[in-house]
Protein backbone atom coordinates (compact mmCIF):
# COMPACT_ATOMS: atom_id res chain seq x y z
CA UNK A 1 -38.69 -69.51 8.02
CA UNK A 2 -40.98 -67.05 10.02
CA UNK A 3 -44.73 -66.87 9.47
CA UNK A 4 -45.68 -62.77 9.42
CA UNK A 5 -49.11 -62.11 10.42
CA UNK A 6 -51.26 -65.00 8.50
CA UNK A 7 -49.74 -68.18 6.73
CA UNK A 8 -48.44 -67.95 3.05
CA UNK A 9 -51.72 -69.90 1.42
CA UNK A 10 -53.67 -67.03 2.93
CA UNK A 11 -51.59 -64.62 1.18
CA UNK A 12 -52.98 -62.17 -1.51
CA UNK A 13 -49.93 -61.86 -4.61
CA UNK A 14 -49.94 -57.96 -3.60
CA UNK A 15 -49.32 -58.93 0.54
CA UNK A 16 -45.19 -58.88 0.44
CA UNK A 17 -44.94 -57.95 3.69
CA UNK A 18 -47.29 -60.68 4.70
CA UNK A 19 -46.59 -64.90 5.17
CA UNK A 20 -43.34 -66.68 4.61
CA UNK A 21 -40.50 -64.50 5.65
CA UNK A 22 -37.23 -66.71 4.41
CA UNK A 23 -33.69 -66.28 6.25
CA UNK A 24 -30.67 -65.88 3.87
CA UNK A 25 -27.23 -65.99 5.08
CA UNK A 26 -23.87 -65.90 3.52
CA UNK A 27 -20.97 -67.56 5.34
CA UNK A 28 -17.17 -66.50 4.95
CA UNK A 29 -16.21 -70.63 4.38
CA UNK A 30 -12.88 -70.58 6.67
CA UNK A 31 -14.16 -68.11 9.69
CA UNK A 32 -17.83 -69.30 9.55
CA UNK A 33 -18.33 -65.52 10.15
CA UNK A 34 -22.03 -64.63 9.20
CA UNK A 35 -21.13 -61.98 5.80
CA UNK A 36 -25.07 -60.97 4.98
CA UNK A 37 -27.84 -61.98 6.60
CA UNK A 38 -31.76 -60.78 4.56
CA UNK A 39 -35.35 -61.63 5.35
CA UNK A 40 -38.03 -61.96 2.80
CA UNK A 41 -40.02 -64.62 0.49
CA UNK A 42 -38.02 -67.47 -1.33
CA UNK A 43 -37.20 -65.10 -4.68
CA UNK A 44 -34.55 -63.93 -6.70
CA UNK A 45 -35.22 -60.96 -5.08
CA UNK A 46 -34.33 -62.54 -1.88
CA UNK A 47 -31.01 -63.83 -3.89
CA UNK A 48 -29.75 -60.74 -4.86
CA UNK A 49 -30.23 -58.44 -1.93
CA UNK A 50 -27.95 -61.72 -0.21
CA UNK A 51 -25.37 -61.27 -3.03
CA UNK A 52 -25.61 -57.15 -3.33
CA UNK A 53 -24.88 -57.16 0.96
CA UNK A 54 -21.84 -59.49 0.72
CA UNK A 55 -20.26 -57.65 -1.84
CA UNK A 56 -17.33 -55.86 -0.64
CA UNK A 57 -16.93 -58.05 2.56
CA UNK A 58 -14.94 -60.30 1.19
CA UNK A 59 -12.40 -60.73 -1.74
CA UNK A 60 -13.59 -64.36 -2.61
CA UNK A 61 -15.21 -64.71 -5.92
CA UNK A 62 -16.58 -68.21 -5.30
CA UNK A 63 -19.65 -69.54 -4.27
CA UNK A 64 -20.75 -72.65 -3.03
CA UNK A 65 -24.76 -72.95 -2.53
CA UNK A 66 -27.31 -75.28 -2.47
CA UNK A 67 -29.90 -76.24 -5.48
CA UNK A 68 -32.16 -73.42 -5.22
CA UNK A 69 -31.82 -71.83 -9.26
CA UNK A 70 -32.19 -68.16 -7.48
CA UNK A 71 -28.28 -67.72 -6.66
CA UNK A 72 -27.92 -69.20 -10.04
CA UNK A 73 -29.70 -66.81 -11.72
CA UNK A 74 -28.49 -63.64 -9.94
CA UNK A 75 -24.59 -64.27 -9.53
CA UNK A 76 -22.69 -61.85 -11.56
CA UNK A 77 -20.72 -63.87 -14.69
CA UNK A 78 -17.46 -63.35 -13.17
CA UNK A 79 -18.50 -65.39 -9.93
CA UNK A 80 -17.43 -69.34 -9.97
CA UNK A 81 -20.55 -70.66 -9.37
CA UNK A 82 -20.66 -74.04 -7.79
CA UNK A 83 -23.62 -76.39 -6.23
CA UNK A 84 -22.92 -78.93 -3.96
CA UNK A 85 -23.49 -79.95 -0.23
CA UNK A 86 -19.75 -80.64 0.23
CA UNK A 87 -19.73 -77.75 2.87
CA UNK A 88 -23.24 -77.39 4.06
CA UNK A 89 -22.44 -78.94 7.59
CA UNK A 90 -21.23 -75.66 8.77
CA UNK A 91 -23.87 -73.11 6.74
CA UNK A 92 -26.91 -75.66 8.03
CA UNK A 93 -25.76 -75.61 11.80
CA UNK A 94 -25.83 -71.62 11.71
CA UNK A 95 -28.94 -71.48 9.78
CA UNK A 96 -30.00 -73.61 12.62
CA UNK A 97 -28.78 -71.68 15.32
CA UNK A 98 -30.05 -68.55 14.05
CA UNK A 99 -33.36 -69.72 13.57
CA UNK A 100 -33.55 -71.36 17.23
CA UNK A 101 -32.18 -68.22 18.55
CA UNK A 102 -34.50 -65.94 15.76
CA UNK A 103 -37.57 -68.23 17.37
CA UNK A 104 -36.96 -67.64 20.68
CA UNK A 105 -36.35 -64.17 20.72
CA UNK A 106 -39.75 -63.80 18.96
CA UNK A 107 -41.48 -65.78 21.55
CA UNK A 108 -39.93 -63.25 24.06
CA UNK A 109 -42.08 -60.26 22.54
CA UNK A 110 -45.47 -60.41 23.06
CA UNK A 111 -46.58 -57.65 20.45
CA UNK A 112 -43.91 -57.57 17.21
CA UNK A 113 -43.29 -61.96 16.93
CA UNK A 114 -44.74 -61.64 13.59
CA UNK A 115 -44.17 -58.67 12.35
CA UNK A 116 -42.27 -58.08 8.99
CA UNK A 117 -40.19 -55.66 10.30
CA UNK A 118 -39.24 -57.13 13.67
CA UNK A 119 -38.40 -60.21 12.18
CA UNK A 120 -35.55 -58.67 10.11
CA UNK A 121 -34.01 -55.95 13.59
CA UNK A 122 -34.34 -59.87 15.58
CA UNK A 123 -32.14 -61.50 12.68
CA UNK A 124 -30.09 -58.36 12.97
CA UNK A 125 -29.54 -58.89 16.59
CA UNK A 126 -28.89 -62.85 16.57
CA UNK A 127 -26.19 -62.29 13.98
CA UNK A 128 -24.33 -59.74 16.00
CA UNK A 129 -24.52 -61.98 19.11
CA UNK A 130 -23.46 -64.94 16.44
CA UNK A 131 -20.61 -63.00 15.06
CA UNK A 132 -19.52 -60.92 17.60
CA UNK A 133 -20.16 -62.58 21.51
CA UNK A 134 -21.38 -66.40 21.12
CA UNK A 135 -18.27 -68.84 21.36
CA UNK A 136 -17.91 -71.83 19.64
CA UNK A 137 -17.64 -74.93 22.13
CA UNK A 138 -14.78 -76.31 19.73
CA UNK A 139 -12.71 -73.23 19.13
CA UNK A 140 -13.57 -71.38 21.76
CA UNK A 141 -13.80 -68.04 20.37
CA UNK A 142 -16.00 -66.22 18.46
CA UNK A 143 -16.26 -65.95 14.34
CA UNK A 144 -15.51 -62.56 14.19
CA UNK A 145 -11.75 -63.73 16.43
CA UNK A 146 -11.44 -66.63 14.09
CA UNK A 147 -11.98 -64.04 11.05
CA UNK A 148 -9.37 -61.27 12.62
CA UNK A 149 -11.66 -58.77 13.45
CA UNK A 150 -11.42 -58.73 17.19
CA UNK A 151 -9.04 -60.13 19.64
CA UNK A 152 -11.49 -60.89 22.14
CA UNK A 153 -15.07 -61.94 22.45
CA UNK A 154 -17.67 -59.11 22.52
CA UNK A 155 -20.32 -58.08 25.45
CA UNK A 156 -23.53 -56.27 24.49
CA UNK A 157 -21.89 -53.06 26.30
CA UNK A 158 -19.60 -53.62 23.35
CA UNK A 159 -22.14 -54.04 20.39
CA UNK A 160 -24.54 -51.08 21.76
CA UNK A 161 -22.04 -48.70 22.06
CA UNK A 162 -19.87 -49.23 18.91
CA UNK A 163 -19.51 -45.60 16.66
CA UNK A 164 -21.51 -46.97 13.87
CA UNK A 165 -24.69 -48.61 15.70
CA UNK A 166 -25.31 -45.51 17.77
């Protein structure tokens, strides 16, 4: 979680750009490859932008999350549904990893840290270094590798000059 410009029990109901700012990731379970990643307050709002950005990234119709009733409510019908913490070892590691490396990218900036809209191009960022350059000390490549996407790691030569980001 990243505090935007005041804390959330100084918050106004109308401020929505304003106080808690949650991450929300979805993880592809065998690659560990980040699918979706969304910034905002702890909704169902928050849920279903998640679940409306990883659809069509993957053919898996199963999720696995943890207690919070907002996937619950917002998962389509035809989506196997299941709650448990069987697998959050990998999705809490990431989450932790993106929030160290969210954190200290903010810290770097002395103007935007805590601004709405910097929080979510930062997340943006530290997913495409997650996904595409960081390797994994185990497997020694990257998630994108383990997921077939690339053959090799990325650079950020790489990621700044693909077709679409330009």
């Amino acid at each position: 979680m990243v505090l935007c410009q005041k804390k959330q029990k100084h918050c106004e109901p109308k401020e929505l750009r304003v106080g808690d700012c949650w991450i929300a990731l979805s993880l592809a379970k065998e690659s560990g490859l980040v699918l979706s990643g969304r910034i905002g307050r702890h909704t169902d709002e928050l849920a279903q932008e998640l679940i409306e950005n990883t659809e069509g990234k993957t053919a898996c119709h199963h999720w696995q999350t943890d207690g919070w009733e907002g996937y619950a409510r917002q998962l389509p019908d035809e989506v196997v549904h299941e709650v448990s913490k069987a697998l959050t070892q990998r999705l809490e590691r990431t989450n932790g990893i993106v929030r160290q490396q969210t954190g200290r990218w903010h810290r770097r900036q002395n103007k935007f840290g805590k601004v709405w809209q910097q929080s979510a191009m930062t997340l943006r960022l530290v997913l495409s270094y997650f996904n595409w350059i960081w390797c994994h000390s185990r497997f020694k490549n990257t998630a994108a590798q383990r997921a077939g996407l690339t053959e090799r790691p990325w650079r950020w030569q790489d990621l700044a000059s693909y077709p679409t980001l330009c």
